[in-house]
Protein backbone atom coordinates (compact mmCIF):
# COMPACT_ATOMS: atom_id res chain seq x y z
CA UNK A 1 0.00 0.00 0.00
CA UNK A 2 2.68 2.50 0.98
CA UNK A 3 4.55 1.87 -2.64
CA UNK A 4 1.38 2.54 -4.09
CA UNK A 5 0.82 6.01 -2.15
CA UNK A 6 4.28 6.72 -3.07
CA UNK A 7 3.40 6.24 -6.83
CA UNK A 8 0.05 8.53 -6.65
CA UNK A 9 2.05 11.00 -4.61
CA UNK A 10 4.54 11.25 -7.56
CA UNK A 11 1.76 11.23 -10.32
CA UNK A 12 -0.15 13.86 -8.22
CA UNK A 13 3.05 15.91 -7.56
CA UNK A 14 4.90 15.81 -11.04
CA UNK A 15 1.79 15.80 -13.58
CA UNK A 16 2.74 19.34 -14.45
CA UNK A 17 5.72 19.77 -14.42
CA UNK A 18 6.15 16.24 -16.42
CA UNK A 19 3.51 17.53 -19.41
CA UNK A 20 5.49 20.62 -19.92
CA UNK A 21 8.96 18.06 -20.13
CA UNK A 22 7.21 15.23 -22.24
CA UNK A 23 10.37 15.05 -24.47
CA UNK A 24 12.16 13.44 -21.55
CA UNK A 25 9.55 12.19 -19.33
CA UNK A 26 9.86 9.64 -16.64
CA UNK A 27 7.13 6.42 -16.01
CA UNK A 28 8.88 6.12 -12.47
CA UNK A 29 5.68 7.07 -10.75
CA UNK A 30 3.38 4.40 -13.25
CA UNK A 31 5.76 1.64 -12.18
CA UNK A 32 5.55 2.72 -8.63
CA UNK A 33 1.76 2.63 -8.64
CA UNK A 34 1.81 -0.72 -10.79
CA UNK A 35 3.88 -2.43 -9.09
CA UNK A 36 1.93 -1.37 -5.89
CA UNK A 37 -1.02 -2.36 -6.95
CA UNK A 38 0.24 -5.91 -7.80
CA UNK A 39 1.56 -6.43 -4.30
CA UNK A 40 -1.45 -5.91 -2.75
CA UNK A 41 -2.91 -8.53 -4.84
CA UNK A 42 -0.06 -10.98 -4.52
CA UNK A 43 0.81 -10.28 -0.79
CA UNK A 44 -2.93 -12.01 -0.37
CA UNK A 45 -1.68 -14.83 -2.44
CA UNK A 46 1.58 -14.71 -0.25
CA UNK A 47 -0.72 -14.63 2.69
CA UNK A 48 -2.55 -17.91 1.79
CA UNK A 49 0.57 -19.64 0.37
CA UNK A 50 1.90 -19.68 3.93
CA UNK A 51 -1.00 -20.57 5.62
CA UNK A 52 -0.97 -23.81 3.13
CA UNK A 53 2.29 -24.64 3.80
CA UNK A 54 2.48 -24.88 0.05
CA UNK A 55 6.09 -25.40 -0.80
CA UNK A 56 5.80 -24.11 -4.88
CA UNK A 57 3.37 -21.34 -4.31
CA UNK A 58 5.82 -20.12 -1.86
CA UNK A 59 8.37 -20.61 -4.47
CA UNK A 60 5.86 -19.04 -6.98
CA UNK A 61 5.65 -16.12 -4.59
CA UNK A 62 9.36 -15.86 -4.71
CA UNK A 63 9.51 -15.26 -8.40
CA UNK A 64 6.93 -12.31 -8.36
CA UNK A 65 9.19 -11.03 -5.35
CA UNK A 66 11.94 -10.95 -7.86
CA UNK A 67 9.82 -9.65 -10.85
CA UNK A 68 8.36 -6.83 -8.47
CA UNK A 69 12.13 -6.31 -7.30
CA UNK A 70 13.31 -5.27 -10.79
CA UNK A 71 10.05 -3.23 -11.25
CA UNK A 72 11.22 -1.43 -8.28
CA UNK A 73 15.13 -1.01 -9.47
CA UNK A 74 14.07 0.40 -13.23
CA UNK A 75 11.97 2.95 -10.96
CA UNK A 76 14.31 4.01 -8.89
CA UNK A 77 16.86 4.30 -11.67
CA UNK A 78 14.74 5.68 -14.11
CA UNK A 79 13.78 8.88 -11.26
CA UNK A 80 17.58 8.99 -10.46
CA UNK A 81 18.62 9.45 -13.91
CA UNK A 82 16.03 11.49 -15.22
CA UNK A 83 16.49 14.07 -12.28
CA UNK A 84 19.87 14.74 -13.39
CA UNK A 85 18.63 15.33 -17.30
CA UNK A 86 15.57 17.64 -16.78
CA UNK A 87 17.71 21.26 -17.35
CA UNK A 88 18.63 19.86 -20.62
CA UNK A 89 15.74 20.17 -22.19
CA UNK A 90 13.24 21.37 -19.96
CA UNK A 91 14.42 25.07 -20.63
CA UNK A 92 14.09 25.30 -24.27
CA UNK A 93 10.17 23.28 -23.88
CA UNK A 94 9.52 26.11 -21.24
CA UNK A 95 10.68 28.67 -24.07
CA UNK A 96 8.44 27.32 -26.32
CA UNK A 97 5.57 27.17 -24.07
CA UNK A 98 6.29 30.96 -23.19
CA UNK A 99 6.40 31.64 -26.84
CA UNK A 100 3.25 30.35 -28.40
CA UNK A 101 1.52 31.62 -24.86
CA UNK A 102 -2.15 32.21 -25.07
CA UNK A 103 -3.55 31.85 -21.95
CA UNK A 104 -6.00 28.88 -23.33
CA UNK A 105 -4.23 26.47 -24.48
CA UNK A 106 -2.96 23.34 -21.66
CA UNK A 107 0.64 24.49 -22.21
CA UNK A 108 -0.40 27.68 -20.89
CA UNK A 109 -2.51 26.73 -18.18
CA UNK A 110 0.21 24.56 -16.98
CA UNK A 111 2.75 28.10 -16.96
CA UNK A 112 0.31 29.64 -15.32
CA UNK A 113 -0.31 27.07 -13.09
CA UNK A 114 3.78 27.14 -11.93
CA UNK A 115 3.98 30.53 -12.04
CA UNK A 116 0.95 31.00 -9.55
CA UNK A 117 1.95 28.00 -7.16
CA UNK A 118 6.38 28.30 -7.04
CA UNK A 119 5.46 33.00 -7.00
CA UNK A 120 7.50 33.03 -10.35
CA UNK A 121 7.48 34.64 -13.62
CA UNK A 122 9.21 34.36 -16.93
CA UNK A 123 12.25 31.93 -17.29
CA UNK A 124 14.87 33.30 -15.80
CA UNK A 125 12.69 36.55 -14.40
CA UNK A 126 10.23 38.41 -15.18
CA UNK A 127 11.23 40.44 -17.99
CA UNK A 128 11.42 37.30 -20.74
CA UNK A 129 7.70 38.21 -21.33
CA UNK A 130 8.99 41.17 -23.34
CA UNK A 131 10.18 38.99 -26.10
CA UNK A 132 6.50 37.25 -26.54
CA UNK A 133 3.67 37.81 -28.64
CA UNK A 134 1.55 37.62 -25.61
CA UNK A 135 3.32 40.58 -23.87
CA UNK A 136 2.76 43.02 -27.22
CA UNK A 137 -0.86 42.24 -27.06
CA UNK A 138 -1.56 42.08 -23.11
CA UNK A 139 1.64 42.58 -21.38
CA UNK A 140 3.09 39.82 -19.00
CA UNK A 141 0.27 37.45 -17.70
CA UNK A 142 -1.86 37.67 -14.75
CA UNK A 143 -0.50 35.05 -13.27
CA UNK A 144 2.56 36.34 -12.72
CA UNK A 145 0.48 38.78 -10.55
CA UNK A 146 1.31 39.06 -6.68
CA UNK A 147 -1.92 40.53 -5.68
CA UNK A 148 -4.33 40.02 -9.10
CA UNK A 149 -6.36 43.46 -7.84
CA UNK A 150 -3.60 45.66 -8.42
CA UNK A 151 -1.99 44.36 -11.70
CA UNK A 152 -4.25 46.64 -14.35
CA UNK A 153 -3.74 45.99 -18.03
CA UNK A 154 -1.73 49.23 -18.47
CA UNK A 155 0.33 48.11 -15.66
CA UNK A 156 1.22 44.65 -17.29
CA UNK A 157 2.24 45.95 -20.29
CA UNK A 158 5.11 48.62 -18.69
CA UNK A 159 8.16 46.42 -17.58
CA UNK A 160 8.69 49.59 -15.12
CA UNK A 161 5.57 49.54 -13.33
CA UNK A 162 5.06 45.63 -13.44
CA UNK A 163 8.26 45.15 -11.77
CA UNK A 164 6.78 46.02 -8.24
CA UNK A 165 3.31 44.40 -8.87
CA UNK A 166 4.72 40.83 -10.41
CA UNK A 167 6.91 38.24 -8.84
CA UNK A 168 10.41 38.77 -10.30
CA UNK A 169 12.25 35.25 -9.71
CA UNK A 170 12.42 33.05 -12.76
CA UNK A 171 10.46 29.85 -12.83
CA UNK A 172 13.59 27.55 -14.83
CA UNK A 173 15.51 27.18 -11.33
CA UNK A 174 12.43 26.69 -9.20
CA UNK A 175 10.90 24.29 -11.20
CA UNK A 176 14.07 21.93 -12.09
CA UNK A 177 14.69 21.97 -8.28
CA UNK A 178 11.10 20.83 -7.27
CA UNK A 179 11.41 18.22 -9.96
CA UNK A 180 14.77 16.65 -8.88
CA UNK A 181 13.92 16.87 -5.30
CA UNK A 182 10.49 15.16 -5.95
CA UNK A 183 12.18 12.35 -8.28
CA UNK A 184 15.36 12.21 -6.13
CA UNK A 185 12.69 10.99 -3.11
CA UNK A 186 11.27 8.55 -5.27
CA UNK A 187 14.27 6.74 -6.48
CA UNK A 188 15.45 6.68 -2.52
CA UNK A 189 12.67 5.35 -1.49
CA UNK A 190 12.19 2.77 -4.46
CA UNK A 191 15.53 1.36 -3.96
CA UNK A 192 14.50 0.96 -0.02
CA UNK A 193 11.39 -1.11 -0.63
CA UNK A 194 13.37 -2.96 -3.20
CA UNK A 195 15.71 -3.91 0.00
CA UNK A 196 12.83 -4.88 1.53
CA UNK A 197 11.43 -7.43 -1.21
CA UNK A 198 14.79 -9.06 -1.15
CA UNK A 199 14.49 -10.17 2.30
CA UNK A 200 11.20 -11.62 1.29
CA UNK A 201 12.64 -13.43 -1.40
CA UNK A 202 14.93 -14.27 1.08
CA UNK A 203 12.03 -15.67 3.63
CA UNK A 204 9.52 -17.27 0.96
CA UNK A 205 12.63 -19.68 0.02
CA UNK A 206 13.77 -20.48 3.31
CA UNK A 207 10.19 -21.41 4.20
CA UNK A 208 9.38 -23.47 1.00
CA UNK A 209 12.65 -25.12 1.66
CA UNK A 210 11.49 -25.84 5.47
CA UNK A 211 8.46 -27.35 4.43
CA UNK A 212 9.33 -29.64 1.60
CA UNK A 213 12.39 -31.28 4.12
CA UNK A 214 9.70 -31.42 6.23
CA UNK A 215 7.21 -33.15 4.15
CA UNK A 216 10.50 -35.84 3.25
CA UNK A 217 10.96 -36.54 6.76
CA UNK A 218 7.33 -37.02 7.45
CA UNK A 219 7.66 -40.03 4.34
C-alpha cells in the first residue's frame, strides 16, 4: 500500500511539471503505482501460500518477489537518472511554451499554473515576457500577478511599473529543483522497498525449503 501512495504521490506531484517536459519524461511514478497495486494482490496470495504450507506457491511467490524487485530497481533508476537530465531540455520546452503563450491552451494553463503555485514569472525573471507575442498584445500574464487586484492591463504591459506588482524570480531554477527533489525521493525510497522485497525473497525460500524437508521426513 505504501509503494502505491508513493506512486500517486509522484503522479499527483509531477503531472505538471512532467507535461510541460514530455520530451524526456519519466514512467517512475506508473511503475511505482503498478507495481503497488500488484503487491497488494499478490501479498494475499503470499498470505494464503503460507497458511498452506504450500512449498511451490511459496516458491511461486518468490519469483513475483523478484519480478516486483526489478520493477522497483528500473523505478528508482529511471527517477535517479532522469532528475539529473531535466535542465537539458526542460528550458528550451519552457521557451516554447512561453512563446506560443495564449492563456488557453494546456501548455499555458500549466505556466500559469507554476507561475501562480512556485510566486515566479518568466524563465529566468520576469522580464522574458517582453520577447512574446503575448506581452505586445496584453503585457506579462496575470499570473505572474502578486496581488491580481492591483496588476491593471496598463500596468502589465510597462516592464517599469510591473516590476513592483509581479513576482520577479524566474520559474527555470524553481521548477528543475522541485522536480529533482520530488524524483530524487522517489528513487530513494524505491531502492528501499526494493531492500525490503529481497528479504522476502529471502524468507519465501527459506520457508518453502522448510516445508518440503519437512514433508520428506514425514515419508
Amino acid at each position: 500500500m505504501f509503494l502505491l501512495a508513493v506512486g500517486v504521490w509522484g503522479k499527483v506531484n509531477l503531472e505538471g511539471y512532467l507535461s510541460l517536459a514530455s520530451k524526456e519524461s519519466t514512467n517512475a511514478p506508473y511503475v511505482l503505482i503498478g507495481t503497488g497495486a500488484i503487491i497488494v494482490i499478490f501479498g494475499l496470495f503470499g498470505c494464503f501460500a503460507t497458511c498452506r504450507g504450500s512449498p511451490w506457491m511459496l516458491k511461486l511467490y518468490a519469483m513475483f518477489l523478484t519480478v516486483v524487485f526489478l520493477a522497483e530497481l528500473v523505478a528508482g533508476v529511471s527517477g535517479f537518472i532522469f532528475r539529473h537530465e531535466i535542465k537539458a531540455n526542460f528550458g528550451s520546452v519552457y521557451e516554447n511554451a512561453m512563446k506560443y503563450y495564449n492563456n488557453t491552451d494546456s501548455s499555458s494553463n500549466m505556466i500559469n499554473n507554476i507561475q501562480m503555485t512556485l510566486h515566479c514569472c518568466g524563465m529566468k525573471n520576469y522580464t522574458d515576457w517582453n520577447g512574446t507575442l503575448y506581452f505586445k498584445e496584453k503585457g506579462i500574464p496575470a499570473s505572474c500577478c502578486k496581488d491580481s487586484t492591483n496588476c491593471q492591463p496598463e500596468i502589465l504591459k510597462d516592464l517599469d511599473k510591473a516590476k513592483n506588482e509581479v513576482y520577479t524570480t524566474g520559474c527555470f531554477l524553481l521548477v528543475t529543483s522541485v522536480m529533482e527533489a520530488k524524483l530524487g525521493i522517489i528513487a530513494g525510497i524505491s531502492f528501499g522497498i526494493a531492500f525490503f522485497q529481497l528479504i522476502g525473497i529471502f524468507l519465501a525460500c527459506c520457508l518453502s525449503r522448510y516445508i518440503t524437508n519437512n514433508q520428506y521426513e514425514m515419508v
